[in-house]
N, C-alpha and C. Protein backbone atom coordinates (compact mmCIF):
# COMPACT_ATOMS: atom_id res chain seq x y z
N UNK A 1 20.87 15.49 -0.97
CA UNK A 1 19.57 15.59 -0.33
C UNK A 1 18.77 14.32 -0.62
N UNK A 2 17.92 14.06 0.11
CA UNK A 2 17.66 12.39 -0.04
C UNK A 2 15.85 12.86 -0.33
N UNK A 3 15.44 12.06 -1.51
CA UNK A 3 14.42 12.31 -2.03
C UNK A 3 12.93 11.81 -0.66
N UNK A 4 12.13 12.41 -0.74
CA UNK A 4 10.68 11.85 -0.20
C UNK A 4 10.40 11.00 -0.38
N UNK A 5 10.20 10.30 0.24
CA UNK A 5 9.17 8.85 -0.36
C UNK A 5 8.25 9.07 -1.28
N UNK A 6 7.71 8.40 -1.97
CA UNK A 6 6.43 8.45 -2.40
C UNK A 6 5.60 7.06 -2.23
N UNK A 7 4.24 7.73 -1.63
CA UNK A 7 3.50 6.87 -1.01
C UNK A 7 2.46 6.51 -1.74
N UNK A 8 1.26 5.75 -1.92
CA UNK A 8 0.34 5.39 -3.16
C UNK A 8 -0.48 4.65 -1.91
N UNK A 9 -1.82 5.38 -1.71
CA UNK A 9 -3.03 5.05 -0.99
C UNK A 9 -3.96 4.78 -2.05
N UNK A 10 -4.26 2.90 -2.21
CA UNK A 10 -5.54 2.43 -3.27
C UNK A 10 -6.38 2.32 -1.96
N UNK A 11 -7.70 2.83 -2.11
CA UNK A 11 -8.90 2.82 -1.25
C UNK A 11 -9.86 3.09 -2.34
N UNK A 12 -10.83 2.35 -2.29
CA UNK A 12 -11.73 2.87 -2.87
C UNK A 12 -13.06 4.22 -1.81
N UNK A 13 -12.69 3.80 -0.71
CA UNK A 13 -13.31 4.55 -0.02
C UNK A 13 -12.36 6.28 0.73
N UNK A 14 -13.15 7.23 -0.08
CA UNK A 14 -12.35 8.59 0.20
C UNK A 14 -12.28 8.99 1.50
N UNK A 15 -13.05 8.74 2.30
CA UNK A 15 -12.50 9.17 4.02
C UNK A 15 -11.28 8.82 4.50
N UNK A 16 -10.98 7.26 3.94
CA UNK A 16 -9.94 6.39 4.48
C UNK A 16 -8.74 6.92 4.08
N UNK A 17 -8.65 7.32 2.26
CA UNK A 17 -7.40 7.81 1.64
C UNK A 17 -7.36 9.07 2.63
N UNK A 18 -7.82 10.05 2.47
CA UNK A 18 -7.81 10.92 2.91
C UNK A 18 -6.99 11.42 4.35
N UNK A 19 -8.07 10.14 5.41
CA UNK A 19 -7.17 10.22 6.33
C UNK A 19 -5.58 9.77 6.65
N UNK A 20 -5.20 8.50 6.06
CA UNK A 20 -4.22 8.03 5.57
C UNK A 20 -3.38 9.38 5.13
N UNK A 21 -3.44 9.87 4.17
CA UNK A 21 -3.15 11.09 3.08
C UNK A 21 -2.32 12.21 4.42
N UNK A 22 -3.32 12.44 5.37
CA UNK A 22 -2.88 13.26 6.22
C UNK A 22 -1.63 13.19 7.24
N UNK A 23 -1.93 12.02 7.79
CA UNK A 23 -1.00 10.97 8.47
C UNK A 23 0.42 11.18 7.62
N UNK A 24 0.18 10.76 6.47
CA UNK A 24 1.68 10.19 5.85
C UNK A 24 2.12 11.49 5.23
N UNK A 25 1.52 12.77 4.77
CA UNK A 25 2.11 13.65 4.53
C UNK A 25 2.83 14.41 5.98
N UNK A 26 2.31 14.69 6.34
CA UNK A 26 3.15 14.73 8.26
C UNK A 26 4.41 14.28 8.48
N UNK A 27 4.04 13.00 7.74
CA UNK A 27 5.88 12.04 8.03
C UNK A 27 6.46 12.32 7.02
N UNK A 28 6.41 13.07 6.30
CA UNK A 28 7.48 13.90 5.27
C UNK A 28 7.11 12.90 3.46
N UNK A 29 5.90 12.31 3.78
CA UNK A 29 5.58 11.59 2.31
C UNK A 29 4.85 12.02 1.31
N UNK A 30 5.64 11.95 -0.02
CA UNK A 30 4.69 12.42 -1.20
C UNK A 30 3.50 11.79 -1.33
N UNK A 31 1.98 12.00 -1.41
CA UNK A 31 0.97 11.03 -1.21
C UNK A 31 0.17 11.24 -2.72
N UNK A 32 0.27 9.97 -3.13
CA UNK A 32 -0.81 9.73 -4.53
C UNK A 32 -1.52 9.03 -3.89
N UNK A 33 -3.03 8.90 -4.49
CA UNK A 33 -3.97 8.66 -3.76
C UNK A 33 -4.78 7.49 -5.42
N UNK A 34 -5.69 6.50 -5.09
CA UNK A 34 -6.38 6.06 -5.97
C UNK A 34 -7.72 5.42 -5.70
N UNK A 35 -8.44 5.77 -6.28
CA UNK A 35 -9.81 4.73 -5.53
C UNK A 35 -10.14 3.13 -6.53
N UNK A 36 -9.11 2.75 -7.32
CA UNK A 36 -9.66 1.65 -8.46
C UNK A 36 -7.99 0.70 -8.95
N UNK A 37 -7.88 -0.21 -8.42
CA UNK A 37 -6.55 -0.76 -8.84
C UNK A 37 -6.34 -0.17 -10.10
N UNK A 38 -6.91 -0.09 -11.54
CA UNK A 38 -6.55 0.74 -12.71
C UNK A 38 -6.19 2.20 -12.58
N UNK A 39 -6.78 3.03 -11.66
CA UNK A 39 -6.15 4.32 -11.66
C UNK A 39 -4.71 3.92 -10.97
N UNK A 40 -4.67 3.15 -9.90
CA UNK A 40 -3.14 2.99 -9.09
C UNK A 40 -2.15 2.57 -10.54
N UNK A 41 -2.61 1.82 -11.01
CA UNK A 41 -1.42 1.36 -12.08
C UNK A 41 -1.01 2.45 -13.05
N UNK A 42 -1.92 3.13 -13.66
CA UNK A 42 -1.61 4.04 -14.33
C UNK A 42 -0.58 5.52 -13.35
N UNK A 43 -0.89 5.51 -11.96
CA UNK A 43 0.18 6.27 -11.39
C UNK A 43 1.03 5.81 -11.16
N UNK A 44 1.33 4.30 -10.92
CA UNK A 44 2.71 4.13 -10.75
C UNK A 44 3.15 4.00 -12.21
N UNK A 45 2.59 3.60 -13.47
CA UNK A 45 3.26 3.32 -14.22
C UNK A 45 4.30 5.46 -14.73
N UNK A 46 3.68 5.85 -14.47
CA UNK A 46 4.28 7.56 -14.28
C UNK A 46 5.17 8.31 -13.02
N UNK A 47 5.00 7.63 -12.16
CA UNK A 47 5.52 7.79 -11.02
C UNK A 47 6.69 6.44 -10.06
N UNK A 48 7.66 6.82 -9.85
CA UNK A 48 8.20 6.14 -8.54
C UNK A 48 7.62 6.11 -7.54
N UNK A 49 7.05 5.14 -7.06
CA UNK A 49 6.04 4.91 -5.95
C UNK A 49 6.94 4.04 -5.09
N UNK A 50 7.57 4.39 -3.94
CA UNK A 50 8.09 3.67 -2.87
C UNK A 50 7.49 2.05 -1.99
N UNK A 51 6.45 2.84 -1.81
CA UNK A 51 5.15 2.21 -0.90
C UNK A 51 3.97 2.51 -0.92
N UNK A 52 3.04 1.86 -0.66
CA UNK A 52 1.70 1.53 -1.13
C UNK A 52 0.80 0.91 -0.09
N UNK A 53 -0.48 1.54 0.48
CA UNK A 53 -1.34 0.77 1.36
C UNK A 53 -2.30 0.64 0.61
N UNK A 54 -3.05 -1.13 0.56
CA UNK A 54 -3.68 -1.09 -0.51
C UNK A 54 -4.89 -2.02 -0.12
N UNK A 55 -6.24 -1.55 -0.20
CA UNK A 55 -7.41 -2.27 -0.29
C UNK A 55 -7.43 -3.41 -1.11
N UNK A 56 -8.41 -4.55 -0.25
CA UNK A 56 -8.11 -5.77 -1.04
C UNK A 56 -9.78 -5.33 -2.13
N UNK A 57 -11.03 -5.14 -1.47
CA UNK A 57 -12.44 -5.47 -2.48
C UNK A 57 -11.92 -4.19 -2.81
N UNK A 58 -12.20 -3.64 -4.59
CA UNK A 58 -11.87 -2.66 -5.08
C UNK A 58 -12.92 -2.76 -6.31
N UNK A 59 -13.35 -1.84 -6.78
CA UNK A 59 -14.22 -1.85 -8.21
C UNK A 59 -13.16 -2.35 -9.35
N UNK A 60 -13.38 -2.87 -10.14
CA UNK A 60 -12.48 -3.47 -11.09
C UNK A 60 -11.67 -4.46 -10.72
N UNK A 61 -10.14 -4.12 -11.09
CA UNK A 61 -9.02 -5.27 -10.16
C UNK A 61 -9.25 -5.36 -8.83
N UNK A 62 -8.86 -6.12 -8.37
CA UNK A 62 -8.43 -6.52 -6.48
C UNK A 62 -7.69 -6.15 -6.28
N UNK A 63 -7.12 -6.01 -5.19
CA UNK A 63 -5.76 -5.02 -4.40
C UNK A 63 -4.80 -6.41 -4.53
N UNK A 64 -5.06 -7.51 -4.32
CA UNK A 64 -4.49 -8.80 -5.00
C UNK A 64 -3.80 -8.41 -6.19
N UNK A 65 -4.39 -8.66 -7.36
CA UNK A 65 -4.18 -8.45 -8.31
C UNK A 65 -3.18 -6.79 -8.89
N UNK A 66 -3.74 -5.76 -8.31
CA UNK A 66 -2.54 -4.76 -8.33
C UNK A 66 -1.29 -5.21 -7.66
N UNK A 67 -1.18 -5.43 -6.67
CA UNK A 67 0.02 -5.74 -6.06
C UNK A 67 0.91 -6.41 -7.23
N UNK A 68 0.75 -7.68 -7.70
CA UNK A 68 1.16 -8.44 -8.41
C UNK A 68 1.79 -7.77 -9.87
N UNK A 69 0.73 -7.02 -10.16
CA UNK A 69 0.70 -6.10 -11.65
C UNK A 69 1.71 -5.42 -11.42
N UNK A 70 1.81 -4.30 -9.99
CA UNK A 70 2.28 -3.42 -9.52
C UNK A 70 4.10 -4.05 -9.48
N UNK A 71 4.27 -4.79 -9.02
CA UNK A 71 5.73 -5.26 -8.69
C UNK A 71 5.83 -5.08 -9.83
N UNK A 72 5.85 -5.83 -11.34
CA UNK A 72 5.96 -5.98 -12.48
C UNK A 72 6.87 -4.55 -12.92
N UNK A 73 5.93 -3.92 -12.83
CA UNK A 73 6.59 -2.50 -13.16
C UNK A 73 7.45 -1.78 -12.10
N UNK A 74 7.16 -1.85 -11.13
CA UNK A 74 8.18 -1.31 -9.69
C UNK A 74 8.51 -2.42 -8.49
N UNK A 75 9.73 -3.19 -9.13
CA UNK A 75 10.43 -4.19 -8.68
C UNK A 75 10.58 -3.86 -6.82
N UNK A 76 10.95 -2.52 -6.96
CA UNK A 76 10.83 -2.22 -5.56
C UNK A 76 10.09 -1.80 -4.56
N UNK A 77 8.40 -1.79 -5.41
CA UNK A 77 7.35 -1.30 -4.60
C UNK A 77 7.19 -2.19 -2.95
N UNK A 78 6.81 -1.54 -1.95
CA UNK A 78 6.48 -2.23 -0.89
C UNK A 78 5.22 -2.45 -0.55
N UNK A 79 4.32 -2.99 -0.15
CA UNK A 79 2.78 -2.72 0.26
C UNK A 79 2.97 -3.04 1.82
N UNK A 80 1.49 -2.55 2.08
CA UNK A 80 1.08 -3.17 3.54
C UNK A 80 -0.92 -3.15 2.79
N UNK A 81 -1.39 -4.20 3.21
CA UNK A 81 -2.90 -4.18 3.01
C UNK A 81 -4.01 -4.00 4.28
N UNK A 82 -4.39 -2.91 3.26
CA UNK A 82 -5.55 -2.27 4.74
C UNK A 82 -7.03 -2.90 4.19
N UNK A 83 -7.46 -3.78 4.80
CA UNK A 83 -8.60 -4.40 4.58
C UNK A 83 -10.11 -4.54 5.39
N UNK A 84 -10.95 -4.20 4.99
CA UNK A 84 -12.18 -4.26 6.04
C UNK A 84 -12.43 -5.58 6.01
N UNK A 85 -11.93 -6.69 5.54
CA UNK A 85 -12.22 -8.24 5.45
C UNK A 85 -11.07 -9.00 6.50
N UNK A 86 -11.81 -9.36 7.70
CA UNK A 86 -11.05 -9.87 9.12
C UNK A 86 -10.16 -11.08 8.85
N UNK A 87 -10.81 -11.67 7.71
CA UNK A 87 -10.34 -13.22 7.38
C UNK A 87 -9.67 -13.21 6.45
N UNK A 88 -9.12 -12.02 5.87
CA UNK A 88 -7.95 -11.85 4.76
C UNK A 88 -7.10 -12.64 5.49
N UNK A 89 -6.53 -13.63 4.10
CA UNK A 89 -4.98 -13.96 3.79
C UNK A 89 -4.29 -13.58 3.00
N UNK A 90 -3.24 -13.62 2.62
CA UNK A 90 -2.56 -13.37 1.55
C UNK A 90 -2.64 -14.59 0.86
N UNK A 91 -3.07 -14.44 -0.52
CA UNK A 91 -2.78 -15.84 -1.35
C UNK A 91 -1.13 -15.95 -1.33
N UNK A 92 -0.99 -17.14 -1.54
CA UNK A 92 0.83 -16.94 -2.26
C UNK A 92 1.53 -16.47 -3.04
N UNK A 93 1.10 -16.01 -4.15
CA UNK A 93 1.69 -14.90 -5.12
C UNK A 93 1.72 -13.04 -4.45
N UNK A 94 0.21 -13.00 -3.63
CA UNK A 94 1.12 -11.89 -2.50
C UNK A 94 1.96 -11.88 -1.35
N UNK A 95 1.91 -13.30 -0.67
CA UNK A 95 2.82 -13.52 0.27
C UNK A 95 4.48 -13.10 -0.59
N UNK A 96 4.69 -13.55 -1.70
CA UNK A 96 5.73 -14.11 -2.63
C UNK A 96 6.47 -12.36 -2.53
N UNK A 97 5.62 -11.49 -2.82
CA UNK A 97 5.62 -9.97 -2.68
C UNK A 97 6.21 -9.31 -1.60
N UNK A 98 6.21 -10.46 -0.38
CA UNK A 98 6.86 -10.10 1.03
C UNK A 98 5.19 -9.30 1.73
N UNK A 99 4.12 -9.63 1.27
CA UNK A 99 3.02 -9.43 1.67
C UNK A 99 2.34 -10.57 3.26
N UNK A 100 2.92 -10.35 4.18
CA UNK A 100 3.04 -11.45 5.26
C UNK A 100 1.95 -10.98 6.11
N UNK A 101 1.04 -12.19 7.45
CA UNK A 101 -0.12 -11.73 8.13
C UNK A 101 0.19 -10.30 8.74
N UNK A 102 1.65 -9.89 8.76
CA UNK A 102 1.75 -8.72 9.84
C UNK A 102 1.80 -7.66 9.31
N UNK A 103 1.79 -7.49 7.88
CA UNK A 103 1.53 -6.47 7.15
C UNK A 103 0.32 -6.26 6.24
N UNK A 104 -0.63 -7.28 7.12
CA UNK A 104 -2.07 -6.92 6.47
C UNK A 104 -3.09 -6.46 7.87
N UNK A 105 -3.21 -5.18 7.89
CA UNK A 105 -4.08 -3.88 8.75
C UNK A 105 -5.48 -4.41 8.47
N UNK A 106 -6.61 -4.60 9.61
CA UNK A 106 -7.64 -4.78 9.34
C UNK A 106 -8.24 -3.38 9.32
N UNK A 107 -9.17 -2.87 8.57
CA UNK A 107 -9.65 -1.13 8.54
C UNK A 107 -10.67 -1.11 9.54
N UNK A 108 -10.97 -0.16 10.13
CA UNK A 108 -9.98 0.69 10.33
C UNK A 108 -8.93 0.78 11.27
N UNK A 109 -7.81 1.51 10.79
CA UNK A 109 -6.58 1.26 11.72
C UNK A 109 -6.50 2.48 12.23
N UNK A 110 -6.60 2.40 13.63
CA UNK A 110 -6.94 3.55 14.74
C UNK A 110 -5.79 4.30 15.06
N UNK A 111 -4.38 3.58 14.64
CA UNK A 111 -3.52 4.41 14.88
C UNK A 111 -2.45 4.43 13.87
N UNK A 112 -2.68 5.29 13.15
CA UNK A 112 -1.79 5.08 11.75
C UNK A 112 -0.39 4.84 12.21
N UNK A 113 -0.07 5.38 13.03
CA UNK A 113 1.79 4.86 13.44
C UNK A 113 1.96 3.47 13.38
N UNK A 114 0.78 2.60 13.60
CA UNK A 114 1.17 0.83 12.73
C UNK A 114 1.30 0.63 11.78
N UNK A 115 0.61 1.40 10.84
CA UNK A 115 0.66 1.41 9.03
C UNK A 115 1.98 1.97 8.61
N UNK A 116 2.66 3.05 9.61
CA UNK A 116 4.09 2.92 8.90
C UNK A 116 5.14 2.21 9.51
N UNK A 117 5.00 1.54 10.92
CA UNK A 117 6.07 0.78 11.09
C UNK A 117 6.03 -0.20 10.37
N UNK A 118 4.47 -1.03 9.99
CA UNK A 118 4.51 -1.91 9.11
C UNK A 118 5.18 -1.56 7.81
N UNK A 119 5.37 -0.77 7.41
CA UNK A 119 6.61 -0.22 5.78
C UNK A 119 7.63 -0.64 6.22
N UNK A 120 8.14 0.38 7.64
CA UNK A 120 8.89 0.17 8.06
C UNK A 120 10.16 -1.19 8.03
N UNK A 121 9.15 -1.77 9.07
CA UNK A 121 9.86 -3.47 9.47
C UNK A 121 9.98 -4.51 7.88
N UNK A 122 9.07 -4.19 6.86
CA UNK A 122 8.85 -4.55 5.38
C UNK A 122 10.41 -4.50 5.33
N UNK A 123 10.39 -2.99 4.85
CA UNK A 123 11.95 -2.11 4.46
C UNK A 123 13.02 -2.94 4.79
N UNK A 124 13.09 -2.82 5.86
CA UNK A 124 14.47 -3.25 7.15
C UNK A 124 14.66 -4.73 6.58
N UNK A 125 13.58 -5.25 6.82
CA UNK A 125 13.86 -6.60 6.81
C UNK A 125 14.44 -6.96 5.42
N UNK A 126 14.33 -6.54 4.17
CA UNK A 126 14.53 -6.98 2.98
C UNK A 126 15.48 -6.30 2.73
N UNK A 127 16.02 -5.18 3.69
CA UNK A 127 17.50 -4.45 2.97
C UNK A 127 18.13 -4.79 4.32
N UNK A 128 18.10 -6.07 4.85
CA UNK A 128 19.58 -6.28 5.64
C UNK A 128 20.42 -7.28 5.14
């Protein structure tokens, strides 16, 4: 039997997880939820976390800065970044992450079926 994903929504804003939350449990995903790059770390550091949509402005760390932290401990984590900031880039240490312009979602994203092909095409591309 082939395990669930597990999915990890950092938002600091609860409407967004939430809706996200709904979306991805539908598609058959375990959903941890966080509003503060420090709560996300402390769940993945307890949890196998597959994939991850992750706010860049966050109270405390940056969604930057988790990402980075985050690989450390889960070599195989994936992200996609959902950002209310239009002019996000990826610095190069998240590009380095496989964090590329097409897997950074400006918020809000009106049709969550982009937020998982973006996992998606992530996935594919790094396991062919």
């Amino acid at each position: 039997m082939v395990r669930p994903k597990h999915f990890l929504i950092l938002d600091d804003e609860e409407s967004i997880r939430q809706s996200i939350a709904a979306y991805m449990e539908d598609d058959g995903y375990i959903i941890f939820q966080a509003k503060s790059g420090e709560q996300a770390l402390e769940i993945i550091k307890n949890n196998h976390i597959d994939e991850a949509v992750v706010d860049i402005r966050l109270p405390g760390i940056d969604g930057n800065t988790f990402m980075i932290e985050a690989r450390k401990i889960l070599p195989d984590i994936k992200f996609v970044v959902h950002t209310g900031s239009a002019d996000y880039i990826p610095p190069d240490a998240v590009k380095a992450l496989g964090v590329t312009s097409d897997k950074v979602l400006i918020k809000p994203v009106s049709d969550l079926k982009v937020l998982c092909e973006a996992l998606k095409e992530q996935y594919y591309r790094e396991n062919s």
